[in-house]
Protein backbone atom coordinates (compact mmCIF):
# COMPACT_ATOMS: atom_id res chain seq x y z
CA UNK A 1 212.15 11.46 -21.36
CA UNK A 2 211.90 14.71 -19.21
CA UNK A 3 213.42 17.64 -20.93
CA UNK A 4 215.75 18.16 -17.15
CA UNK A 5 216.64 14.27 -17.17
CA UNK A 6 218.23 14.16 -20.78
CA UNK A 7 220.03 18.16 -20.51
CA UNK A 8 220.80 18.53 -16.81
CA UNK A 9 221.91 14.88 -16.63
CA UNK A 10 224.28 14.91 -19.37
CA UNK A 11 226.00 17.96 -17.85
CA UNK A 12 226.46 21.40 -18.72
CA UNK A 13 228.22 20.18 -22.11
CA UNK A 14 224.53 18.78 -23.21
CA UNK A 15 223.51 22.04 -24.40
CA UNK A 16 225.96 22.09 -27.14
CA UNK A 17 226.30 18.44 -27.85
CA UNK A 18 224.09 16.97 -30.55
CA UNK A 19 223.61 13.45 -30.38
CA UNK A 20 224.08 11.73 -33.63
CA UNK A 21 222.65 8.42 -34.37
CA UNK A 22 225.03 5.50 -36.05
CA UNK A 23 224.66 4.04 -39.75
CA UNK A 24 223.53 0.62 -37.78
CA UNK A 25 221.53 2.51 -35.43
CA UNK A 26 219.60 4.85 -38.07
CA UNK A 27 218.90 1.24 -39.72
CA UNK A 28 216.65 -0.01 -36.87
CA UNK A 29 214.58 3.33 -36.45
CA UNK A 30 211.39 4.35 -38.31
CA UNK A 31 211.09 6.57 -40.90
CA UNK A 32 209.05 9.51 -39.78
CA UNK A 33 207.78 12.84 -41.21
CA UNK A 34 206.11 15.72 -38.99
CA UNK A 35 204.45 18.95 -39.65
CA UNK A 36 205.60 22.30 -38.07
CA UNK A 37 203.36 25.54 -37.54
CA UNK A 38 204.97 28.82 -36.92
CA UNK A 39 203.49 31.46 -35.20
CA UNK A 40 205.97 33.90 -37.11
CA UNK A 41 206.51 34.77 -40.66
CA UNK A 42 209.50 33.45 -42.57
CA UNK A 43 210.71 37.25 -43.05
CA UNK A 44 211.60 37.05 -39.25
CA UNK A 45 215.03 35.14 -40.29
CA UNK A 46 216.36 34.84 -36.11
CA UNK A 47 212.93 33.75 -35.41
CA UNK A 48 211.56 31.44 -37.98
CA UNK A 49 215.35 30.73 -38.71
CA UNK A 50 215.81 28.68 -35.04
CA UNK A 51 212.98 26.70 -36.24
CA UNK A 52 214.45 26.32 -39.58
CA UNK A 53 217.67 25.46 -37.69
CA UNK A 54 216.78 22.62 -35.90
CA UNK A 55 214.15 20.74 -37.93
CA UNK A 56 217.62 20.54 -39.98
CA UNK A 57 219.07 19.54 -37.03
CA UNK A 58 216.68 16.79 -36.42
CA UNK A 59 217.31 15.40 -39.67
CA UNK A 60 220.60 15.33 -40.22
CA UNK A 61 220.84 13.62 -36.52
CA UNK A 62 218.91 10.89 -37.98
CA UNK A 63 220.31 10.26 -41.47
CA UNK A 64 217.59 12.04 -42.93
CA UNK A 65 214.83 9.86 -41.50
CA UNK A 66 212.90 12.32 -39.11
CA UNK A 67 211.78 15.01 -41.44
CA UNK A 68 210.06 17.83 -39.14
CA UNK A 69 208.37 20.27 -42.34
CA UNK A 70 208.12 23.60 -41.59
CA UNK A 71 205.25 25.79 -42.17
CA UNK A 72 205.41 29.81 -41.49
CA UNK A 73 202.49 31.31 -39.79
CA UNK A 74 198.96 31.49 -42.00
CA UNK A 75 199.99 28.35 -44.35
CA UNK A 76 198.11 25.63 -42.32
CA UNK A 77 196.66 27.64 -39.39
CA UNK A 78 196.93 31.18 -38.34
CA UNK A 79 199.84 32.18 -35.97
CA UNK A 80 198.03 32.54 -32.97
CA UNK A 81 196.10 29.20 -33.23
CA UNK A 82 199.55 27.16 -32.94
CA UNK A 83 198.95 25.67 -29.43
CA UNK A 84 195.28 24.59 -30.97
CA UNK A 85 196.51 22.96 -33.33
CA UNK A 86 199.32 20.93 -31.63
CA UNK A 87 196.81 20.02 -28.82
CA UNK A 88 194.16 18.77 -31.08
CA UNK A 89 196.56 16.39 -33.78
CA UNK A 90 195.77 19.17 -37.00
CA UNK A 91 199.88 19.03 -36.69
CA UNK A 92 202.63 17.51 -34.88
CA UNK A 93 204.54 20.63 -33.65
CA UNK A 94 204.16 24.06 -34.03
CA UNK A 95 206.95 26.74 -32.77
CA UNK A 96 205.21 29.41 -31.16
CA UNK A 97 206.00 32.03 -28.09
CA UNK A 98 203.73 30.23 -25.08
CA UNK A 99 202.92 34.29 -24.14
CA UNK A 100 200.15 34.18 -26.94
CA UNK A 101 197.64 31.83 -24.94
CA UNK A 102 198.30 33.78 -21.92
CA UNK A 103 194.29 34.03 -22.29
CA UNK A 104 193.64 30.63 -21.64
CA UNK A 105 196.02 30.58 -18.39
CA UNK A 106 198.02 32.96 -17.46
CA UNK A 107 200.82 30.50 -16.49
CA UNK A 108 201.41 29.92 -20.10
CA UNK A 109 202.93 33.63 -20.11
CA UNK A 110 205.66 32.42 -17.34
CA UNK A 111 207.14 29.97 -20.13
CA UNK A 112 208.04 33.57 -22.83
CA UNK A 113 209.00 36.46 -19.95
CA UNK A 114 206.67 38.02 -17.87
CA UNK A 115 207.37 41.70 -16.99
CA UNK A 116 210.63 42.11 -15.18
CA UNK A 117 211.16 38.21 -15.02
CA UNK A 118 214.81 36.29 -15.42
CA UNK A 119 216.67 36.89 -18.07
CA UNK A 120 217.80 34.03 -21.23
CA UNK A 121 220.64 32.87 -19.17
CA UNK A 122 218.36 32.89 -15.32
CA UNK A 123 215.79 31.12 -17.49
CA UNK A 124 217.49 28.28 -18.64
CA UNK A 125 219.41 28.17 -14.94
CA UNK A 126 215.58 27.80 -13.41
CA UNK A 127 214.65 25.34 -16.10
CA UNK A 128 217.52 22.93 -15.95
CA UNK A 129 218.35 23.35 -12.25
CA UNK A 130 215.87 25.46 -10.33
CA UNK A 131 212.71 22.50 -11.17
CA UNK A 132 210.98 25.53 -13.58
CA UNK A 133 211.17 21.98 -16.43
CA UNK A 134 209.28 19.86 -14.30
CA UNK A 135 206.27 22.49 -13.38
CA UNK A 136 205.77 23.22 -17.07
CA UNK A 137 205.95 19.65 -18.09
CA UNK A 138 202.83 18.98 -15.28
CA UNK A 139 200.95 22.60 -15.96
CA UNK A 140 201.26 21.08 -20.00
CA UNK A 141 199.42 18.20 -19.35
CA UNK A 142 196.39 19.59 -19.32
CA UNK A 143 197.17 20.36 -23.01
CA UNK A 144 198.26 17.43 -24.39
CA UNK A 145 201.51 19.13 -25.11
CA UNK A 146 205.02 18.60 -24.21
CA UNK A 147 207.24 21.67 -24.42
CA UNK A 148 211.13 22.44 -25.47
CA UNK A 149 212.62 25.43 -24.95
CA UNK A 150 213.65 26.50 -28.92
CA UNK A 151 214.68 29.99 -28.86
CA UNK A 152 215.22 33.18 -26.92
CA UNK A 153 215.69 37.07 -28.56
CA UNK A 154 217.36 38.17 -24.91
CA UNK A 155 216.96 41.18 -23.52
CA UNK A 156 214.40 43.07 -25.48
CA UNK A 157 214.31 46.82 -26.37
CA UNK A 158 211.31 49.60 -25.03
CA UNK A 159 209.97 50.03 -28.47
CA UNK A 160 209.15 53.14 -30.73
CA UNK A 161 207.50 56.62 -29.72
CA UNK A 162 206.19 59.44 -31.83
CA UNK A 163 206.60 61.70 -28.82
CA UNK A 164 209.10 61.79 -25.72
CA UNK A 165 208.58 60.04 -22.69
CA UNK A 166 209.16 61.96 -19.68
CA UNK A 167 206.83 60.63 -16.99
CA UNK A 168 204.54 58.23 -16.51
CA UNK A 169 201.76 60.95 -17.05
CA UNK A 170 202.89 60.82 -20.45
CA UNK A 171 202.25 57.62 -21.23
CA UNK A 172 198.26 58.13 -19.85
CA UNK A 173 195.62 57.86 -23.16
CA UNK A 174 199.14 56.21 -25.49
CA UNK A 175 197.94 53.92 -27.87
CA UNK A 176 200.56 51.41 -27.81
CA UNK A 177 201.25 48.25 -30.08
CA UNK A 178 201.50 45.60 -27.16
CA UNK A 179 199.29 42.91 -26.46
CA UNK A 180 198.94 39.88 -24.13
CA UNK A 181 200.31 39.62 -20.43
CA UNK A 182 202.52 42.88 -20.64
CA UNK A 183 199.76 45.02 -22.19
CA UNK A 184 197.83 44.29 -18.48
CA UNK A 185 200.84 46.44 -17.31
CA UNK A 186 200.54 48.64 -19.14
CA UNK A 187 196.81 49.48 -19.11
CA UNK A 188 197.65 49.93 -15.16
CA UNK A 189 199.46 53.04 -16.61
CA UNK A 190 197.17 54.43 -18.72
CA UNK A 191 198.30 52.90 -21.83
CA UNK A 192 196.02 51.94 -24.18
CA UNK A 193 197.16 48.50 -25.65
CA UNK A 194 196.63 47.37 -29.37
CA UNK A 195 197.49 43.79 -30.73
CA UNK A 196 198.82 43.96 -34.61
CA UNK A 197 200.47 41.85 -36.61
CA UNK A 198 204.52 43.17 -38.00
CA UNK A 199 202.95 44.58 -41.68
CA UNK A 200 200.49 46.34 -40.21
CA UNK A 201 202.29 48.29 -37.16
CA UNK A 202 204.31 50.73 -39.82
CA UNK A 203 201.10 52.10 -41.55
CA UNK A 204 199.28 52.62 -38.40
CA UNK A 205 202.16 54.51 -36.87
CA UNK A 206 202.63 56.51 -39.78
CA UNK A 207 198.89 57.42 -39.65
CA UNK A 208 199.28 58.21 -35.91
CA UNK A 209 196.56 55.67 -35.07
CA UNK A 210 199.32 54.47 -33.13
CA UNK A 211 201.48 56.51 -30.87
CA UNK A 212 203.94 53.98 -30.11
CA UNK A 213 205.09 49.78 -31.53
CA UNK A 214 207.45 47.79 -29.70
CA UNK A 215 208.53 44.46 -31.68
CA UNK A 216 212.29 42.77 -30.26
CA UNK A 217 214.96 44.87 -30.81
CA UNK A 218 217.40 46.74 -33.46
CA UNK A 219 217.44 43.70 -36.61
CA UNK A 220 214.40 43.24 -36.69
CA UNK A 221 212.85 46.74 -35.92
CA UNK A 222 215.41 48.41 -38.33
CA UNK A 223 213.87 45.88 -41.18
CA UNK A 224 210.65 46.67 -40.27
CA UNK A 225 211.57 50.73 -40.19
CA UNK A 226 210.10 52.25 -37.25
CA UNK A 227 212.45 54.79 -37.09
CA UNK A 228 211.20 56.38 -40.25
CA UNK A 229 207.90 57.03 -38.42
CA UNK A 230 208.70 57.39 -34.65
CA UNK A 231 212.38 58.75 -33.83
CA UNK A 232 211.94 57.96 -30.40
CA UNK A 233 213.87 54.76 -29.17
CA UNK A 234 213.62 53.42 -25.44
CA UNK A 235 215.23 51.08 -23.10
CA UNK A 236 215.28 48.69 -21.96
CA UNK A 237 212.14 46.34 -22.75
CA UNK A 238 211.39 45.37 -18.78
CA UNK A 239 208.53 43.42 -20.13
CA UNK A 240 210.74 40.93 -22.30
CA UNK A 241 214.26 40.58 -20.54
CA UNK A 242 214.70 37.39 -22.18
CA UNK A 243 211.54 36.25 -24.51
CA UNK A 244 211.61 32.41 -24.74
CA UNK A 245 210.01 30.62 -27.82
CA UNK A 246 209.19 26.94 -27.03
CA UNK A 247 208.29 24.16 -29.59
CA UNK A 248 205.47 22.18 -28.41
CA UNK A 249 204.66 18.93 -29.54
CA UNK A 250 201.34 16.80 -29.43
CA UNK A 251 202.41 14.76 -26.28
CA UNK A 252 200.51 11.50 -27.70
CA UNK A 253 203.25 12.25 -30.86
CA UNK A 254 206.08 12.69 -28.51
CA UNK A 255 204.92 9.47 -26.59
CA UNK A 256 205.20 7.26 -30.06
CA UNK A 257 208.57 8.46 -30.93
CA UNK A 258 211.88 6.30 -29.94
CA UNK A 259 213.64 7.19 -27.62
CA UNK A 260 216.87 7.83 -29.33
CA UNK A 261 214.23 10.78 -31.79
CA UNK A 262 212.82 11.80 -28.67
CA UNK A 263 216.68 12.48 -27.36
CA UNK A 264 217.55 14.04 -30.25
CA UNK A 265 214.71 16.84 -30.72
CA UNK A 266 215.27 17.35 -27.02
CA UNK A 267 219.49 18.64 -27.96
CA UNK A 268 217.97 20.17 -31.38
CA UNK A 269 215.52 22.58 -29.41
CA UNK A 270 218.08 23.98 -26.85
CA UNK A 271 220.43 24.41 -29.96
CA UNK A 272 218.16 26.53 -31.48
CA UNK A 273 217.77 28.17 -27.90
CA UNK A 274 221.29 29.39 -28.05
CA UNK A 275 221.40 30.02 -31.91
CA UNK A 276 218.72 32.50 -31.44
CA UNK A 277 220.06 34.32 -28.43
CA UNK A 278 223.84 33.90 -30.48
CA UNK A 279 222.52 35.36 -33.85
CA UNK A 280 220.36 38.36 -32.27
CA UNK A 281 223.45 39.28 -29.74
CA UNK A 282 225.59 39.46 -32.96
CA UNK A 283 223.38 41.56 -35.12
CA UNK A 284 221.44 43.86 -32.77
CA UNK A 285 224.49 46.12 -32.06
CA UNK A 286 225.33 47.11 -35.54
CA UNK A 287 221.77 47.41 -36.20
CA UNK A 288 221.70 49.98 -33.53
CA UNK A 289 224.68 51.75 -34.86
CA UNK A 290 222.86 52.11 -38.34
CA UNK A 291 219.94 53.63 -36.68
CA UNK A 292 221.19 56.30 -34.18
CA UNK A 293 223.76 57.03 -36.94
CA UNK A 294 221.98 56.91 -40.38
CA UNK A 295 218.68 55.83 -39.21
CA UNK A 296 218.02 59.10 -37.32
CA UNK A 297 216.74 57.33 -34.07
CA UNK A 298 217.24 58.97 -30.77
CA UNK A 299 217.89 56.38 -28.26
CA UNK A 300 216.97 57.20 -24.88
CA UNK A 301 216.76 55.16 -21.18
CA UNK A 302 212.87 55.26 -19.70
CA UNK A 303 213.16 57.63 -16.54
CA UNK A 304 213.16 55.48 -13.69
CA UNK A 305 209.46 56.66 -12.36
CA UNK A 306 208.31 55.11 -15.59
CA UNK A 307 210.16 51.99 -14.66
CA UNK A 308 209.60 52.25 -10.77
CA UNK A 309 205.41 52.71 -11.63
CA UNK A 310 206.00 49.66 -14.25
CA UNK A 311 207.42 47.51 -11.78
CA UNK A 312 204.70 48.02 -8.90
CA UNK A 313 202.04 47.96 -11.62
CA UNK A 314 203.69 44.30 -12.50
CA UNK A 315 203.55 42.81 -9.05
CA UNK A 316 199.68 44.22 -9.04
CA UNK A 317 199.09 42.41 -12.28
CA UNK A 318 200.89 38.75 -10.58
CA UNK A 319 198.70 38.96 -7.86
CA UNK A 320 195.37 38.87 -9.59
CA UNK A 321 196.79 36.36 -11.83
CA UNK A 322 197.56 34.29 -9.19
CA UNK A 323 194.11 34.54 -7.48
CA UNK A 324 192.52 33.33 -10.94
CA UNK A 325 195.31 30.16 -11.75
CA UNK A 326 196.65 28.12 -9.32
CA UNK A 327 199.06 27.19 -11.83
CA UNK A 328 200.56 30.44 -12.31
CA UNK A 329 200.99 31.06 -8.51
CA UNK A 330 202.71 28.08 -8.53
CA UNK A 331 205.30 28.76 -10.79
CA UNK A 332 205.86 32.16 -10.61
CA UNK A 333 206.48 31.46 -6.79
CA UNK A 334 209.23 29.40 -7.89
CA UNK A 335 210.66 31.21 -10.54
CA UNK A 336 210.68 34.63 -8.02
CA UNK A 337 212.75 32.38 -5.43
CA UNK A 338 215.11 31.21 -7.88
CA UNK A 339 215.28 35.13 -9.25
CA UNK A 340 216.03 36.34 -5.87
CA UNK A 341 219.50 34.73 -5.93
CA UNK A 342 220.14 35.04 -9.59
CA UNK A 343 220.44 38.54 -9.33
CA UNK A 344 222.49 38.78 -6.47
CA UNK A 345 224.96 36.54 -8.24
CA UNK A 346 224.49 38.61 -11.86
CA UNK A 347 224.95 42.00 -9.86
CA UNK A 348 228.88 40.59 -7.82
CA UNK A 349 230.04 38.94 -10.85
CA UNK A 350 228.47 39.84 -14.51
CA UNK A 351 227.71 43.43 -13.30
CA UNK A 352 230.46 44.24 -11.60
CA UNK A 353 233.08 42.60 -15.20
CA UNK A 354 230.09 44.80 -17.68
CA UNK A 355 230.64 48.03 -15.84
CA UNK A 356 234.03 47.97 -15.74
CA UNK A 357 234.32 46.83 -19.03
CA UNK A 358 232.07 49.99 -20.14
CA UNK A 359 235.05 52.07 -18.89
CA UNK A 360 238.49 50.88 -20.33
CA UNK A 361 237.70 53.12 -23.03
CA UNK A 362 238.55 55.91 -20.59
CA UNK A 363 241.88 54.39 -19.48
CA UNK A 364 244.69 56.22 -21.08
C-alpha cells in the first residue's frame, strides 16, 4: 500500500483518523511482535515520545496484537546505524532522522530538511499531493526500506554562540556543533563543523572547544542548558525549517504484513507526525520565555548577510550534490517546483494573518 494511496485517498481527514480494527476482524489477523531502534535517547521526550506514541498506537489499533518494542538509541545498535540495521533484518523498524545517511546519498537528506527547504506543513503538502511520496518510495528501494513520515520538530532555532554574530566574517575559523548535509553549508562559510552527540555538546562548550551547538529549539535546548555556557541565541535555524523524522521499515517486513497492519502503521506514523510538531509548538514558547527571562539568553535574528551568504552557499552545495546523485537532482527538482508556489501562497495568506496578528497588541 503506497503511503499517498492510503492518506491522500482517504482525504484530508486521514491524517487524524486512526483506523481501528473490529473484535471479529482482530480475530482473523496474526499475532505479531517487532523491534524498534531509535536513533535518539529516551531523555528526548517530543522525539523518542512520537515513537513511543505510535507503537502504542499500533497496538491498541489492533487489540493488542501488533506489538512494535521500542528500543532508544545504543540498546541494540548505535543511533546512527538505524538505517543498517532496518536494511539488513538485525530489526524490523528503527525511527531515525533520514539526514544521518546523507553520506551514503545525499537524497536521503531531502526526506529531514535540507537548508532553506519547505517547511512541516509544505512538506507534508509535497508528500501527499506534490508526488515527493512516490520518489522516496522508488529512491528507498535500493534500501530495502519503506519509509513513513513519523515526526517533525518545525521550524528549528539558529543555535548557541559564545560570541556575537555580526557578519559572516565572524563566523570564519567557528567551531560549530553541526554535522551532516547543513555542516557542507556551513564549511562554505568558514565554519568549522563538529558532529557530537547531546551529553557531550555542554562540556565542550563550556571548555570553549566549541564556540557554538545548535540542537532543535527552546525544550529541548533549555533541558540540555546551553544558555548557561553560551548567552547568545539566534534565529531562525534556515537549515531545519521543518526537520522530518521518518520510521523506516525492512520492506520484505512491510511486504508480509496484512493489509489492514500495513493500513494501520501507515495512520499511526502521520499521527505521530502531527503529535510531534503539536507538542514542540506548545512547549517551545514558554521555554523561550524561561530563558530570555530567567535563563539569561539574549535572543537575537542572524543579520541578513549571514543569511543572504547562507542561502547562496546552499544552492552551491545542491548543485554538487546533484552532479554526484541522480537521485537527489531528482527530487530536489521537484520539491523546489512545488516550493516555488508554496511560498507564494504562505506569504498572501499565513503571512499576511501572522503579521497582523503580531500587531493587535498595539491597537488601543
Amino acid at each position: 500500500m503506497k503511503r499517498r494511496d492510503f492518506i491522500a485517498g482517504a482525504g484530508a481527514g486521514a491524517l487524524a483518523a486512526m483506523p481501528t480494527l473490529s473484535a471479529a476482524q482482530t480475530a482473523a489477523l496474526p499475532e505479531i511482535k517487532w523491534r524498534m531502534a531509535s536513533s535518539f535517547p529516551k531523555s528526548l521526550d517530543t522525539i523518542y515520545g512520537a515513537a513511543e506514541f505510535m507503537t502504542k498506537r499500533v497496538a491498541a489499533a489492533t487489540g493488542g496484537k501488533f506489538q512494535i518494542q521500542l528500543f532508544a538509541a545504543g540498546e541494540i545498535v548505535p543511533g546512527l546505524k538505524v538505517q543498517d540495521a532496518v536494511q539488513d533484518g538485525t530489526v524490523q523498524c528503527g525511527q531515525t532522522a533520514p539526514y544521518y545517511y546523507w553520506g551514503k546519498d545525499p537524497a536521503f537528506a531531502l526526506d529531514t530538511g535540507i537548508p532553506f527547504g519547505l517547511n512541516a506543513r509544505q512538506m507534508v503538502a509535497w508528500q501527499l499531493f506534490g508526488g515527493g511520496a512516490e520518489l522516496f518510495r522508488e529512491f528507498y528501494k535500493a534500501y530495502n526500506i519503506h519509509s513513513i513520515p513519523s515526526g517533525n520538530t518545525g521550524a528549528q532555532m539558529g543555535g548557541w554562540y559564545r560570541k556575537e554574530i555580526k557578519s559572516v566574517a565572524d563566523l570564519k575559523g567557528l567551531k560549530m556543533r553541526m554535522g551532516g548535509f547543513a555542516g557542507e553549508v556551513m564549511r562554505k562559510l568558514g565554519v568549522v563543523p563538529q558532529q557530537l552527540a547531546a551529553p557531550d555538546v555542554y562540556p565542550a562548550l563550556e571548555k570553549g572547544t566549541l564556540d557554538a551547538a545548535e540542537w532543535v529549539g527552546p525544550y529541548d535546548d533549555e533541558k540540555l542548558g546551553f544558555n548557561k555556557v553560551a548567552r547568545f541565541y539566534y534565529y531562525p535555524g534556515w537549515w531545519e525549517g521543518g526537520a522530518q523524522l521518518c520510521t523506516y521499515i525492512n520492506q520484505k517486513e512491510w511486504d508480509k504484513l496484512p493489509r489492514e497492519y500495513q493500513a494501520i502503521v501507515e495512520a499511526a506514523g502521520w499521527e505521530a507526525n502531527q503529535w510531534m510538531l503539536a507538542k514542540y509548538d506548545a512547549l517551545n514558547p514558554p521555554a523561550l520565555r524561561r530563558l530570555v527571562t530567567t535563563g539569561k539568553a539574549q535572543l537575537k535574528a542572524f543579520p541578513r548577510d549571514v543569511m543572504v551568504a547562507a542561502y547562496k552557499a546552499s544552492q552551491e552545495v545542491y548543485k554538487e550534490a546533484a552532479a554526484k546523485s541522480p537521485a537527489f537532482k531528482r527530487i530536489h527538482e521537484s520539491m523546489q517546483k512545488f516550493q516555488t508556489d508554496q511560498l507564494l501562497w504562505f506569504r498572501v495568506a499565513e503571512k499576511g494573518f501572522d503579521d497582523f496578528m503580531h500587531t493587535v497588541g498595539q491597537i488601543k
